[in-house]
PDB file of N, CA and C in Angstrom:
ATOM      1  N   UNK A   1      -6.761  10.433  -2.883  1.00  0.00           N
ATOM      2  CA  UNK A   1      -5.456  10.318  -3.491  1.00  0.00           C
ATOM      3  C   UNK A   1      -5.230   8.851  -3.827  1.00  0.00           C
ATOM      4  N   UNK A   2      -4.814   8.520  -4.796  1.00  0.00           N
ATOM      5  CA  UNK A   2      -4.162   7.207  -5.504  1.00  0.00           C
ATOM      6  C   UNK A   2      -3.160   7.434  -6.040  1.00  0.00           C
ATOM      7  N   UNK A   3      -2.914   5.883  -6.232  1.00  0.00           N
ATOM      8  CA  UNK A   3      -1.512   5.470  -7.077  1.00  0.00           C
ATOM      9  C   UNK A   3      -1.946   4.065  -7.440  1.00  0.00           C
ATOM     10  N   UNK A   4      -1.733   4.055  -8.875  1.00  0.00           N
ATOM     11  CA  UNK A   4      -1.633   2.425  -9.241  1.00  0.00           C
ATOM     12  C   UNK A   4      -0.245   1.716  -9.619  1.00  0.00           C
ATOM     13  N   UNK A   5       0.406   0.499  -9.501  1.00  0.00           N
ATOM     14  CA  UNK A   5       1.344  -0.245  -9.473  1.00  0.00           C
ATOM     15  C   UNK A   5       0.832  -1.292 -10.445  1.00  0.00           C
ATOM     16  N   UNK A   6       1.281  -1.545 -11.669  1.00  0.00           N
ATOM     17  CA  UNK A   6       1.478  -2.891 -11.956  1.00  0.00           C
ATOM     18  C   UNK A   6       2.629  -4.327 -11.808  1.00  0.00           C
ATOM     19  N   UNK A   7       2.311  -4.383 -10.674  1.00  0.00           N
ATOM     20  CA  UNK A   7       3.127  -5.747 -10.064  1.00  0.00           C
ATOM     21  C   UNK A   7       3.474  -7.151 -11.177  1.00  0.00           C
ATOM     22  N   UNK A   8       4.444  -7.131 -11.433  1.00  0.00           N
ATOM     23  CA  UNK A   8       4.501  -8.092 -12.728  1.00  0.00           C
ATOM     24  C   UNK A   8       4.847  -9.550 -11.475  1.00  0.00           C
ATOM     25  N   UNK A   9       5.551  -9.090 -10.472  1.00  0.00           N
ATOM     26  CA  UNK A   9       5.811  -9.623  -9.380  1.00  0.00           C
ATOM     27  C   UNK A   9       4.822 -10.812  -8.948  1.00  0.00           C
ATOM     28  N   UNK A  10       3.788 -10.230  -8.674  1.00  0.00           N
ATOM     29  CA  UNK A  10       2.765 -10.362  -8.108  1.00  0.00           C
ATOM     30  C   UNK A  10       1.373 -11.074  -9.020  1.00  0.00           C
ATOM     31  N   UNK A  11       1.466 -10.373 -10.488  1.00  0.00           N
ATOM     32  CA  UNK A  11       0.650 -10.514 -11.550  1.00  0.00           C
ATOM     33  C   UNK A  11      -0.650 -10.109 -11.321  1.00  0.00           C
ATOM     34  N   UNK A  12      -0.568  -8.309 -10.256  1.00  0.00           N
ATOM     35  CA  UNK A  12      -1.629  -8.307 -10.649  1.00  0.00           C
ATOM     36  C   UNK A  12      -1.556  -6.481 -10.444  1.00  0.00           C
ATOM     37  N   UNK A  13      -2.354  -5.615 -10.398  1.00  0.00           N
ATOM     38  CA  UNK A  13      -2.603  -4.249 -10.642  1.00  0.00           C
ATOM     39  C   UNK A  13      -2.847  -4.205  -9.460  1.00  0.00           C
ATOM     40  N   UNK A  14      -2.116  -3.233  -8.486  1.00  0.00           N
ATOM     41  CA  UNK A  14      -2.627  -2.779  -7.168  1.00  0.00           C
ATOM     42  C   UNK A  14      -2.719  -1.568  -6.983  1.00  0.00           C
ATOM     43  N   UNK A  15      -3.911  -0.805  -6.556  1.00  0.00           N
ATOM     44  CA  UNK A  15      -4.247   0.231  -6.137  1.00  0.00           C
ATOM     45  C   UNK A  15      -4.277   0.853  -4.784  1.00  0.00           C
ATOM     46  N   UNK A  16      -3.202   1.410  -4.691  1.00  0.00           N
ATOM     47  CA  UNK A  16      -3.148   2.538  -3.029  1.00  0.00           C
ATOM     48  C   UNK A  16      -3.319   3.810  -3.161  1.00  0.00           C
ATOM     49  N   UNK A  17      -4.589   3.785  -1.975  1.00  0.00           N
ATOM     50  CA  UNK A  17      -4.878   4.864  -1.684  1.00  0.00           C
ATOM     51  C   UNK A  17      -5.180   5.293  -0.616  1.00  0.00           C
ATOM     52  N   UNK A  18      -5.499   7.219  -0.046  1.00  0.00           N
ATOM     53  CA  UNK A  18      -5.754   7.339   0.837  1.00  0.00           C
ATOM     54  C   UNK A  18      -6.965   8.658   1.103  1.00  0.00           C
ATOM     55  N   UNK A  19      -7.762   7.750   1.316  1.00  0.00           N
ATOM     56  CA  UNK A  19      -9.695   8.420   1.456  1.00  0.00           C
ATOM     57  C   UNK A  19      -9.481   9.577   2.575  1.00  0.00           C
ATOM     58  N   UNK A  20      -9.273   9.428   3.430  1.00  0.00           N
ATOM     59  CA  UNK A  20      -8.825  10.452   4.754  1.00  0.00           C
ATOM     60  C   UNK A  20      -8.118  11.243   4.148  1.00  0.00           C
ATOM     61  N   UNK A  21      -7.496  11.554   5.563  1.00  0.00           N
ATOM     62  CA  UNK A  21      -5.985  12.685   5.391  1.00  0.00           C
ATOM     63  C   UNK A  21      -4.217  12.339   5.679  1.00  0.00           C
ATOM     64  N   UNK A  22      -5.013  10.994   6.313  1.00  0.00           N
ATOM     65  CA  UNK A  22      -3.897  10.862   6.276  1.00  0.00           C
ATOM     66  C   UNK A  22      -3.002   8.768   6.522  1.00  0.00           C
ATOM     67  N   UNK A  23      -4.040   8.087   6.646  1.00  0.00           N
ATOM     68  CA  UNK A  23      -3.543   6.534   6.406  1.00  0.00           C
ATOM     69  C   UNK A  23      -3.704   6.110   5.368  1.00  0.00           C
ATOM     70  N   UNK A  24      -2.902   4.787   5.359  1.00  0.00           N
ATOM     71  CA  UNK A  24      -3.050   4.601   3.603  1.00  0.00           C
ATOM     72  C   UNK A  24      -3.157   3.086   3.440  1.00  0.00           C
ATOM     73  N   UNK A  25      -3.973   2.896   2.539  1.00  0.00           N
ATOM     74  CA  UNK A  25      -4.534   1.391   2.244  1.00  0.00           C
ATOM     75  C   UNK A  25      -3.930   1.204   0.802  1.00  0.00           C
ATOM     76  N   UNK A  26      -4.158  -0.178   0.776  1.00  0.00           N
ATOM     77  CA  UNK A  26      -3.598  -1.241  -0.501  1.00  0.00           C
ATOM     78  C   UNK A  26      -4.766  -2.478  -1.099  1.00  0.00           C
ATOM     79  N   UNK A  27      -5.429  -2.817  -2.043  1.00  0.00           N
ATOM     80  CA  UNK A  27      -6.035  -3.400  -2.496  1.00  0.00           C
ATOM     81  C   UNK A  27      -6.028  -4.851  -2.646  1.00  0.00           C
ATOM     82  N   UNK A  28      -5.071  -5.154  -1.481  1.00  0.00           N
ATOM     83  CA  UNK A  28      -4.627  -6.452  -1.864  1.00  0.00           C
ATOM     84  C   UNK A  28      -5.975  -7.815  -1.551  1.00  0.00           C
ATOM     85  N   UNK A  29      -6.982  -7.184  -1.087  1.00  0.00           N
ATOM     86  CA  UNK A  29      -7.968  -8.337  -0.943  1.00  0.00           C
ATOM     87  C   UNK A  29      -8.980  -8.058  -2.033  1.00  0.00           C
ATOM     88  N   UNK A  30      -8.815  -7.250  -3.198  1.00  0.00           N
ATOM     89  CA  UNK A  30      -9.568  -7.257  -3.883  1.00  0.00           C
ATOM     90  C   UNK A  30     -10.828  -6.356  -3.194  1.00  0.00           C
ATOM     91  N   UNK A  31     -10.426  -5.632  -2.446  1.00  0.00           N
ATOM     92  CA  UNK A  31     -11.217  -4.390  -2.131  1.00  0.00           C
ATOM     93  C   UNK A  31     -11.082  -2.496  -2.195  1.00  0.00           C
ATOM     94  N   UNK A  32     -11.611  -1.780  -2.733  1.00  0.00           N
ATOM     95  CA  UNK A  32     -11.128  -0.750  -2.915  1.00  0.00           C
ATOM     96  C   UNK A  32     -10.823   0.098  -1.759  1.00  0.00           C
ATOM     97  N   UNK A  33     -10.090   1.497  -1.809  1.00  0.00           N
ATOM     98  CA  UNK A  33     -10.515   2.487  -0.444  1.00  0.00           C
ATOM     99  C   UNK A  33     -10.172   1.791   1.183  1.00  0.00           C
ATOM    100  N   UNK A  34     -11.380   2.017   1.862  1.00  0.00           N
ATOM    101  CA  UNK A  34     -11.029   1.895   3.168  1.00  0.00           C
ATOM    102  C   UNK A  34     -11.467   0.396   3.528  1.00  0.00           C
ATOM    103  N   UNK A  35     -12.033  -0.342   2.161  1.00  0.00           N
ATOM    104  CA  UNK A  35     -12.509  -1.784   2.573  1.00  0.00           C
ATOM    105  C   UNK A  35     -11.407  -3.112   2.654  1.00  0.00           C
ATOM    106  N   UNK A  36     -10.062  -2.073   1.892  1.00  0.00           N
ATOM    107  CA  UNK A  36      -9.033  -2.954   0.915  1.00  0.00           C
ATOM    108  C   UNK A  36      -7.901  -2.979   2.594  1.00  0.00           C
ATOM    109  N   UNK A  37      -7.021  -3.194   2.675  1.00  0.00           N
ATOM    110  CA  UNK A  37      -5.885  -3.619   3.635  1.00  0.00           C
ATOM    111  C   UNK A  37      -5.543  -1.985   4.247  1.00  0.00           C
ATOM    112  N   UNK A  38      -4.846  -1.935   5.548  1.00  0.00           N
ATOM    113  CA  UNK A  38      -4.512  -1.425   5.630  1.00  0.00           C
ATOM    114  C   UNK A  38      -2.885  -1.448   5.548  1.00  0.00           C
ATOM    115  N   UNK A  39      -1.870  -0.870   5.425  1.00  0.00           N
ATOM    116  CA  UNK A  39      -0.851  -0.863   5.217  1.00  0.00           C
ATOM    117  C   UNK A  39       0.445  -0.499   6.446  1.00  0.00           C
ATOM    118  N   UNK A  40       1.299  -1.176   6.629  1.00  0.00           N
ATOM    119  CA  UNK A  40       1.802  -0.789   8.276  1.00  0.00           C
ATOM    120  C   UNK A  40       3.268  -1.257   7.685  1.00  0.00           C
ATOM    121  N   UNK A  41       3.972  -0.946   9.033  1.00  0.00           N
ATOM    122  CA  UNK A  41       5.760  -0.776   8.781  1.00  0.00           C
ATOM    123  C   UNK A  41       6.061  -1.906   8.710  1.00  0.00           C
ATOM    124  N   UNK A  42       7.136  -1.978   7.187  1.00  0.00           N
ATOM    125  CA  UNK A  42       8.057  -3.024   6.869  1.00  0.00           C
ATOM    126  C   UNK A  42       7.096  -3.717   6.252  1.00  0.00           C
ATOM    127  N   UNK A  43       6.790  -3.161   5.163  1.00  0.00           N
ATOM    128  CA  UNK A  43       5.391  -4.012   4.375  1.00  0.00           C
ATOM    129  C   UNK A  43       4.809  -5.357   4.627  1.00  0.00           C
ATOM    130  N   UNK A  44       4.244  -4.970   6.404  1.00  0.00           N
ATOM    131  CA  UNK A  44       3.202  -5.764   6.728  1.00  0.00           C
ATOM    132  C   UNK A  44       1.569  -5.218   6.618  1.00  0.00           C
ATOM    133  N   UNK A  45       1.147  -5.967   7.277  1.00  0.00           N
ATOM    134  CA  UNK A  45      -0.637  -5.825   7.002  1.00  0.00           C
ATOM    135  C   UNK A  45      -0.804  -5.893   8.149  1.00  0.00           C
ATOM    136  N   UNK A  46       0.062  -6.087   9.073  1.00  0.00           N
ATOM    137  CA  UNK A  46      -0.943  -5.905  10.786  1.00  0.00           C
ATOM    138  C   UNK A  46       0.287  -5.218  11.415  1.00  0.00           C
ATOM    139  N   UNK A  47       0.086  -4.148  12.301  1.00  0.00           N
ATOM    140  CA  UNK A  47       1.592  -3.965  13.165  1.00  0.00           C
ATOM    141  C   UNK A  47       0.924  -1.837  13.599  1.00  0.00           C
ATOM    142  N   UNK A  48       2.458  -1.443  13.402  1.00  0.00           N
ATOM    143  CA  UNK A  48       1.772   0.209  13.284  1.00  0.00           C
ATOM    144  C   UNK A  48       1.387   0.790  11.711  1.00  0.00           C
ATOM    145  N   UNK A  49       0.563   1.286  11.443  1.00  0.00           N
ATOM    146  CA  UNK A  49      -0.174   1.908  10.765  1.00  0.00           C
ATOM    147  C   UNK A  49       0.766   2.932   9.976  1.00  0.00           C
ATOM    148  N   UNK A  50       0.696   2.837   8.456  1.00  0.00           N
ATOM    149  CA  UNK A  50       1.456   3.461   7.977  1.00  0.00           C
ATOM    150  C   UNK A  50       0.640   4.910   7.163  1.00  0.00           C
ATOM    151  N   UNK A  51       0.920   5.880   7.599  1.00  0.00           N
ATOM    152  CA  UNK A  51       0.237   7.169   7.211  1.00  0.00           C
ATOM    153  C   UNK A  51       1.142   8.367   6.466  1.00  0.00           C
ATOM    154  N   UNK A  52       0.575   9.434   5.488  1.00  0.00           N
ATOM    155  CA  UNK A  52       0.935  10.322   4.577  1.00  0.00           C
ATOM    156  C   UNK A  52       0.650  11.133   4.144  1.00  0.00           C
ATOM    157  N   UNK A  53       0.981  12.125   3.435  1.00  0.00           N
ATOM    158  CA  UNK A  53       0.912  13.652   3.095  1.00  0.00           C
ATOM    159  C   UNK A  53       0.250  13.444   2.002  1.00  0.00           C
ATOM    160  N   UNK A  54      -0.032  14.780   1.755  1.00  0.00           N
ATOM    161  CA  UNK A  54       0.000  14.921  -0.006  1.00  0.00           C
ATOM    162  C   UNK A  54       1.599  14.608  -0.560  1.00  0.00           C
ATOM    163  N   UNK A  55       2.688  15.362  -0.099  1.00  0.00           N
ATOM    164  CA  UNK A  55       3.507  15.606  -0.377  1.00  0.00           C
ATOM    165  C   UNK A  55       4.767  13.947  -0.662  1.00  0.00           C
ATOM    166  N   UNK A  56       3.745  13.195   0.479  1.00  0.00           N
ATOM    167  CA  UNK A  56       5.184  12.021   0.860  1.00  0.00           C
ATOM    168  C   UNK A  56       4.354  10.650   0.494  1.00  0.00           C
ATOM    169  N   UNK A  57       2.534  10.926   0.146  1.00  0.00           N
ATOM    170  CA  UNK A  57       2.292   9.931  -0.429  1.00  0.00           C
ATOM    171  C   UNK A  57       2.885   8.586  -1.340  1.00  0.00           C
ATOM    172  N   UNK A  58       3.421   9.122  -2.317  1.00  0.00           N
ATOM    173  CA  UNK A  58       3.588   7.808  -3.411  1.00  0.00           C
ATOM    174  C   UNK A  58       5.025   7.380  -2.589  1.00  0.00           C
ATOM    175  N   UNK A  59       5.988   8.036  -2.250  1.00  0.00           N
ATOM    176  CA  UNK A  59       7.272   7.652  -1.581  1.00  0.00           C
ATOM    177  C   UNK A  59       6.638   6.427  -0.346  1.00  0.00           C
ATOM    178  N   UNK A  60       5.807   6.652   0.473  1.00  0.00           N
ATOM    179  CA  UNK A  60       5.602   6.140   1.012  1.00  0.00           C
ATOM    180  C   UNK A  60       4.851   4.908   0.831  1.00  0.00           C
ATOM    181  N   UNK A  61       3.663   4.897  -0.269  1.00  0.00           N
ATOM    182  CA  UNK A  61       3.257   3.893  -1.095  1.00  0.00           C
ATOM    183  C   UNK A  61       4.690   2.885  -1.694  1.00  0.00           C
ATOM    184  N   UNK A  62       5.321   3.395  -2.466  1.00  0.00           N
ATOM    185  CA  UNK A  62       6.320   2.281  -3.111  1.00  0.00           C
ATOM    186  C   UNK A  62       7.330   1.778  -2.251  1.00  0.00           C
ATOM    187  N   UNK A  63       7.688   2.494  -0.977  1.00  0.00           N
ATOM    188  CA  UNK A  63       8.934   1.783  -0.334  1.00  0.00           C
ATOM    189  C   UNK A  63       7.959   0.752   0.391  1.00  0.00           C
ATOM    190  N   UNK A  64       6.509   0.908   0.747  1.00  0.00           N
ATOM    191  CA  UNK A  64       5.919  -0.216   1.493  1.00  0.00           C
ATOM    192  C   UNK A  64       5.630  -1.590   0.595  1.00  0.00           C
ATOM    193  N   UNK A  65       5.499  -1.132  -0.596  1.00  0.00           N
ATOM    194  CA  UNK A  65       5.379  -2.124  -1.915  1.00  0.00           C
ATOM    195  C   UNK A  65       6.708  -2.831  -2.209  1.00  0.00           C
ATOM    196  N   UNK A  66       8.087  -2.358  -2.014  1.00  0.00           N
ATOM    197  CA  UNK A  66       9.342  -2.766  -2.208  1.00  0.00           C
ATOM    198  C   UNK A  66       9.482  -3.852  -0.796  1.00  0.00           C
ATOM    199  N   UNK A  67       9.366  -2.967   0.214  1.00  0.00           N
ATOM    200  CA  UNK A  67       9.648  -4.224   1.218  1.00  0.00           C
ATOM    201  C   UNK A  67       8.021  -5.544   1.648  1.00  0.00           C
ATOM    202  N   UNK A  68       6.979  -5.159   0.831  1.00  0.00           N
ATOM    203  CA  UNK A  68       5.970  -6.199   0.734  1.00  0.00           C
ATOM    204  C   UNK A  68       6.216  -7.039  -0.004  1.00  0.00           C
ATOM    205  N   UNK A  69       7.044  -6.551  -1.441  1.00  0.00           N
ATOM    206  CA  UNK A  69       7.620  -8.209  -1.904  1.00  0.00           C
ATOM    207  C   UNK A  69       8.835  -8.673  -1.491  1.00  0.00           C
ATOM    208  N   UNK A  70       9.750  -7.942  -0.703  1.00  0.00           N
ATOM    209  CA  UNK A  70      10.962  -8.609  -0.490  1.00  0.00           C
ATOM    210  C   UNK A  70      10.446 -10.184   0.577  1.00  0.00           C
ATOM    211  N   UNK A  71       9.368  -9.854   1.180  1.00  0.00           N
ATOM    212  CA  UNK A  71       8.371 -10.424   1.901  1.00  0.00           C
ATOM    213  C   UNK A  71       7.902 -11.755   1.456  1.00  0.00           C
ATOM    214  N   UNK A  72       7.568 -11.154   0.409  1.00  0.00           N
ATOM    215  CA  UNK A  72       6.507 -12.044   0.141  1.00  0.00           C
ATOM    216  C   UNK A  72       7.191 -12.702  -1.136  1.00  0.00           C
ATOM    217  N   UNK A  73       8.526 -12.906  -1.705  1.00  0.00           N
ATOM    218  CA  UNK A  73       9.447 -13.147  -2.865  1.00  0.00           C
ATOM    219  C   UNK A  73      10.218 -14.319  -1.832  1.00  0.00           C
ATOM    220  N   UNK A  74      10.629 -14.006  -0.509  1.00  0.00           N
ATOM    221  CA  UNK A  74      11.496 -15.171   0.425  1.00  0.00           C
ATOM    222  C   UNK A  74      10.484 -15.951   0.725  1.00  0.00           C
TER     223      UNK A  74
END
């Protein structure tokens, strides 16, 4: 499962996805799949592990992307 984002934010195309069944990664090191970041609460990169459905995937992809730049914008 994927989702791509073009971050104008950011200036660059990020790809989340999730290879399993159920955690979900972000491309932010310039790696795809399970090589790229993992993704965790309050759009950090280290902490608890942020995981998803078929159903709650992309919801869960973009609110971690909304509070990764509120982040990374202060």
């Amino acid at each position: 499962m994927k989702l791509t984002i073009k971050s104008r934010k950011l200036g660059k195309t990020l790809t989340f996805s999730r290879p399993g069944t159920s955690y979900v990664f972000v491309d932010l090191n310039g790696k795809p799949g399970t090589l790229g970041d993992q993704m965790c609460q309050g759009g950090m990169l280290m902490g608890s592990t942020l995981s998803a459905s078929d159903n709650t995937f992309e919801d869960v992809c973009r609110s971690w992307y909304r509070s990764y730049l509120r982040q990374e914008i202060n």
